[in-house]
Protein backbone atom coordinates (compact mmCIF):
# COMPACT_ATOMS: atom_id res chain seq x y z
CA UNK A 1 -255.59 119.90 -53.97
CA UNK A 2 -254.02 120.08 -57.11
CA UNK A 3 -255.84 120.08 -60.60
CA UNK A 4 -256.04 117.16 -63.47
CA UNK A 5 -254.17 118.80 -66.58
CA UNK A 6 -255.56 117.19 -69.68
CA UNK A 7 -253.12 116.90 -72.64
CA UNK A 8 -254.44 115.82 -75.87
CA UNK A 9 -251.47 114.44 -78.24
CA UNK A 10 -249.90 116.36 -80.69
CA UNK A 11 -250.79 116.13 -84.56
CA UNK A 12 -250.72 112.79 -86.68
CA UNK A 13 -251.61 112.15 -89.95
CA UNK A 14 -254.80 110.86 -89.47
CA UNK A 15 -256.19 113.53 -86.87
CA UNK A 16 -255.31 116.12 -89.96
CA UNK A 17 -257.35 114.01 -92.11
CA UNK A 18 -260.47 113.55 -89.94
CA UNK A 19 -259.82 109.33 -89.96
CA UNK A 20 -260.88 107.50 -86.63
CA UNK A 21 -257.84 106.59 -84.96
CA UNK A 22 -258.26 104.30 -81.92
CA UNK A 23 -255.58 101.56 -81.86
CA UNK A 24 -253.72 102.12 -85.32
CA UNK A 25 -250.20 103.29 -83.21
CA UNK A 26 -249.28 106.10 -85.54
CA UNK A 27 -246.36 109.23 -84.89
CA UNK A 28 -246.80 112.61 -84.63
CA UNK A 29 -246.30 114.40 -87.65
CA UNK A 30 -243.72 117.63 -87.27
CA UNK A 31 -245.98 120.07 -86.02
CA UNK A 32 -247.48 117.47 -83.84
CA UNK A 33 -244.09 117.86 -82.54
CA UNK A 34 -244.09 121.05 -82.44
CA UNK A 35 -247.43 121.09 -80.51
CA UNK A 36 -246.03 118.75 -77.90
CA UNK A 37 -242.83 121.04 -77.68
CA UNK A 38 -244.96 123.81 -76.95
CA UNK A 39 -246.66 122.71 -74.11
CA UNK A 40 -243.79 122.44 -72.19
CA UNK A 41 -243.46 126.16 -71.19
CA UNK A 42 -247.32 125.73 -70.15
CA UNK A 43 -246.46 122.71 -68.23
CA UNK A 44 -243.27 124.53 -66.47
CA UNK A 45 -245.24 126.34 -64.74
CA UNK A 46 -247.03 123.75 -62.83
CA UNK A 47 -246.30 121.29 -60.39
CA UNK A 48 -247.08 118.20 -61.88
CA UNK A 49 -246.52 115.10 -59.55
CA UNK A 50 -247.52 112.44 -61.94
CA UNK A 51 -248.14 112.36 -65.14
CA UNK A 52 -250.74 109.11 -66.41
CA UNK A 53 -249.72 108.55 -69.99
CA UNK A 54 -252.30 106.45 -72.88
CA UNK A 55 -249.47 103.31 -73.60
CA UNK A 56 -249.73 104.81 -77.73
CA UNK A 57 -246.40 105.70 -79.13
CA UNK A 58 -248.67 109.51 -80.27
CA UNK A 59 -249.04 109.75 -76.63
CA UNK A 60 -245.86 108.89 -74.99
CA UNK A 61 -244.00 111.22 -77.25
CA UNK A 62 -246.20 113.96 -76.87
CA UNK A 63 -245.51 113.29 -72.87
CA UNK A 64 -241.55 113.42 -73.61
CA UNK A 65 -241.57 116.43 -75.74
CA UNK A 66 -243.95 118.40 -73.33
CA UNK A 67 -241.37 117.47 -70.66
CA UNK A 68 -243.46 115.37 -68.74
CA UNK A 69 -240.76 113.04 -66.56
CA UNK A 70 -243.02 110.85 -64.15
CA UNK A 71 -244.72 109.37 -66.43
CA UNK A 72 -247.17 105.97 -65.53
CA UNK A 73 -248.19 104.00 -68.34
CA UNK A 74 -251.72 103.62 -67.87
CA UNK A 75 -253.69 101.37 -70.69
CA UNK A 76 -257.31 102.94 -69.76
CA UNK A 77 -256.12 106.02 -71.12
CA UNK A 78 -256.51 104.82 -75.11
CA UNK A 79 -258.52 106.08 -77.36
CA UNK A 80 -262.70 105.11 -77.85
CA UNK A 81 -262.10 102.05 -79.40
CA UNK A 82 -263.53 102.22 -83.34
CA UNK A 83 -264.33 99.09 -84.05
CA UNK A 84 -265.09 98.60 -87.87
CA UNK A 85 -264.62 102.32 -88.21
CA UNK A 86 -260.91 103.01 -87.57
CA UNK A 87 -259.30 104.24 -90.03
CA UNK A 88 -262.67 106.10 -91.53
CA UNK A 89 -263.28 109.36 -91.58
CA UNK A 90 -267.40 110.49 -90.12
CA UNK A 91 -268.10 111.83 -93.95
CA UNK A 92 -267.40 107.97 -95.53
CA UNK A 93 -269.23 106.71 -92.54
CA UNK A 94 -272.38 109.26 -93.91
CA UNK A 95 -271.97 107.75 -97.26
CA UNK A 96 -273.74 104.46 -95.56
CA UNK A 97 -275.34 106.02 -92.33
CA UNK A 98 -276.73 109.05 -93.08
CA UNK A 99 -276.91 111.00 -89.79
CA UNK A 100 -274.51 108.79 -88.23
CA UNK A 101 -273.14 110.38 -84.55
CA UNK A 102 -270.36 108.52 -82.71
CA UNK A 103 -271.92 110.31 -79.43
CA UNK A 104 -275.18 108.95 -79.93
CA UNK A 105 -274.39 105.67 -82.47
CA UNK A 106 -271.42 104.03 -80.95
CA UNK A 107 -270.03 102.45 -83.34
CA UNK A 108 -269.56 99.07 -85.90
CA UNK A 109 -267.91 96.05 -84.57
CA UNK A 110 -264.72 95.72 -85.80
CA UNK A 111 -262.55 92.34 -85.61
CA UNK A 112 -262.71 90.18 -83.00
CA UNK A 113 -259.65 91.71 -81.27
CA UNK A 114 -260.77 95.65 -81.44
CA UNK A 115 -264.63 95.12 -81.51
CA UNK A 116 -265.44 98.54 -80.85
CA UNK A 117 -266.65 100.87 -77.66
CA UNK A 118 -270.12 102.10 -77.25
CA UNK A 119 -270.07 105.75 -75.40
CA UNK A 120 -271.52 103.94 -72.20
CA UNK A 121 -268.26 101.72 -71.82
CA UNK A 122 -266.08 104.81 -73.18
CA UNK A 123 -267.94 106.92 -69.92
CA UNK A 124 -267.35 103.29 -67.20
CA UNK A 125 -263.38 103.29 -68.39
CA UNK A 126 -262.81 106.96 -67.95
CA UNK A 127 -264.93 106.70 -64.31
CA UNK A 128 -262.14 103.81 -63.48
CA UNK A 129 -258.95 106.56 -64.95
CA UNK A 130 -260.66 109.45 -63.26
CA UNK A 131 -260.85 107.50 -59.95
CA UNK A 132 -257.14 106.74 -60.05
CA UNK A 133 -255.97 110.29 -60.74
CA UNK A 134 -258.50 111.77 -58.30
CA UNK A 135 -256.94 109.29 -55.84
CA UNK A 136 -253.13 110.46 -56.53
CA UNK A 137 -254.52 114.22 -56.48
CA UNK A 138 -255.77 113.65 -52.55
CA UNK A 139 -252.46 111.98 -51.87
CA UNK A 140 -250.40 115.01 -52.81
CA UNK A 141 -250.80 118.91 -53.65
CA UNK A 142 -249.50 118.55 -56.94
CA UNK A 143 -251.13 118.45 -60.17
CA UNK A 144 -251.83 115.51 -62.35
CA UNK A 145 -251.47 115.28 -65.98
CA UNK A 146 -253.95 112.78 -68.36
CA UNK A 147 -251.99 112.39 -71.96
CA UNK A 148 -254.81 110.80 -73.87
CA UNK A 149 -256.66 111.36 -76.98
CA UNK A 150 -259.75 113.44 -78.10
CA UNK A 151 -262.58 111.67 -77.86
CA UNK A 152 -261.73 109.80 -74.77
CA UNK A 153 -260.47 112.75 -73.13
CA UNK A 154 -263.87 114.34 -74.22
CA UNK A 155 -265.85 111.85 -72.47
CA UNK A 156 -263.70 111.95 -69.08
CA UNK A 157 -264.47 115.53 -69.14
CA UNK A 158 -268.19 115.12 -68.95
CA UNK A 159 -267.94 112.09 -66.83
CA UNK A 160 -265.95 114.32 -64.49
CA UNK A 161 -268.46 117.02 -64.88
CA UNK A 162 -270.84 114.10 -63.63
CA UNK A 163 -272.77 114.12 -67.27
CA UNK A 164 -273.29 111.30 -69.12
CA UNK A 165 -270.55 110.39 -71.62
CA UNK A 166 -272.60 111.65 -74.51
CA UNK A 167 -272.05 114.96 -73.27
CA UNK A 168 -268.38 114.79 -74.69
CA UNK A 169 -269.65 116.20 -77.71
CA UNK A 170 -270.22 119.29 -76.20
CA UNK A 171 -265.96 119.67 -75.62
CA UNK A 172 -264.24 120.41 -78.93
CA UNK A 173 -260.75 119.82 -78.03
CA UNK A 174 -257.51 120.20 -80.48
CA UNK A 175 -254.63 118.47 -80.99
CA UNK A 176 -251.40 119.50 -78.74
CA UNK A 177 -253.32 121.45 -76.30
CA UNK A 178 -253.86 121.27 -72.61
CA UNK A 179 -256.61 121.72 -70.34
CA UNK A 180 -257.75 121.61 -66.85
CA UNK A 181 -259.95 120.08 -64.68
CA UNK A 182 -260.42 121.74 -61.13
CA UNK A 183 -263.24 122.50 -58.17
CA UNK A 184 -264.42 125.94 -57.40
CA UNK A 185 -266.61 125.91 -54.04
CA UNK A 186 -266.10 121.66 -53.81
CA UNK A 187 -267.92 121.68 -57.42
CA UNK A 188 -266.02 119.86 -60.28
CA UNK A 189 -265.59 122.45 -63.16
CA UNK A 190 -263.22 123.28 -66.27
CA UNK A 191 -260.56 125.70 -65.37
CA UNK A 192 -259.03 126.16 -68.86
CA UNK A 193 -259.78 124.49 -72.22
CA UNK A 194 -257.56 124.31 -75.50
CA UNK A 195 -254.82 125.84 -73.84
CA UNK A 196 -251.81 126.50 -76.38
CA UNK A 197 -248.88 129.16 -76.92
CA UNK A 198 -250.11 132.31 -77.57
C-alpha cells in the first residue's frame, strides 16, 4: 500500500502575515510559487495515483505547479472554517480573548454563510477525507496526495494518528512543504514532515 503525501499550499499573503484564512480565495504570492515549484522534484519521485485537491484557487495552483496531473476536486479538503475570525491574525484575537487557542476555543461565529468550525467538526470532516483516500490507497499501490491547508491538514494528521483533533497543535507544518502519512508494523505513523528542497 502506498502512502498519503500531504501538501500544504504554497505562500499567500495572509499566511506571511499570520491572518486566519479559511474561505477568503486568495493567490500564492511568488515564492508561494516558488514553494509549489519545488515540490515537484519531491513529488517525481513518487508514484502518485491520485491527487485530492481543497477546491481554493491557493490550492489548485499549488497542485499544478507541483506537477500534480490527476487531480479530484474534493470540497472537504478546505480550510477550518474561521468564522468571525477570518481575516484576523491570533495576536488581535488576544487583544479581546486573552489566552485565546483555536485548538482548544474553536472559534466566533461568523456570518450566516461561513459560521465557523469547532475542532470537533474540523476532526468528523477530515475522518470523512481520510476515509476516501484510505479507500483509493487499498484500491491501488500508488500513493495519494492531500493539497489542503495548515490547520486542516494538522487535524487530519492527528485524526489519522487516531488522536483527537486537538492534537493538531502538536504538528507545526509550513507553507509549500510535503509530508507523509504511512504504517510501519499495520500502525498509522508520520513518515516525513515539512519536507522541502534542501
Amino acid at each position: 500500500m502506498g502512502e498519503l503525501i500531504l501538501i500544504r499550499h504554497g505562500e499567500t499573503d495572509w499566511s506571511l502575515s499570520g491572518r486566519h484564512t479559511s474561505y477568503t480565495d486568495l493567490p500564492l504570492t511568488g515564492r508561494g510559487e516558488s514553494e509549489a515549484r519545488s515540490l515537484a522534484p519531491l513529488l517525481a519521485e513518487r508514484r502518485i495515483g491520485l491527487a485530492l485537491v481543497s477546491p481554493l484557487a491557493r490550492a489548485r495552483r499549488t497542485a499544478e505547479l507541483a506537477g500534480l496531473d490527476r487531480q479530484r476536486i474534493t470540497p472537504g479538503l478546505h480550510e477550518w472554517n474561521y468564522g468571525g475570525y477570518e481575516g484576523v491574525t491570533t495576536a488581535e484575537i488576544h487583544r479581546t480573548r486573552p489566552g485565546w487557542n483555536l485548538w482548544t476555543d474553536g472559534v466566533t461565529p461568523g456570518r450566516p454563510e461561513q459560521p465557523g468550525e469547532n475542532p470537533e467538526e474540523v476532526g468528523r470532516r477530515a475522518d470523512r477525507v481520510l476515509d476516501e483516500a484510505l479507500e483509493a490507497l487499498r484500491s491501488a499501490d500508488d500513493d495519494v496526495a492531500l493539497v489542503s491547508h495548515g490547520h486542516f491538514l494538522r487535524v487530519l494528521t492527528a485524526r489519522y494518528l487516531g488522536l483527537a483533533p486537538a492534537a493538531g497543535a502538536l504538528f507545526q507544518l509550513a507553507t509549500g512543504t510535503l509530508s507523509r502519512l504511512g504504517t510501519e508494523h499495520d500502525r498509522p505513523v508520520i513518515t516525513g514532515w515539512n519536507l522541502g528542497p534542501v
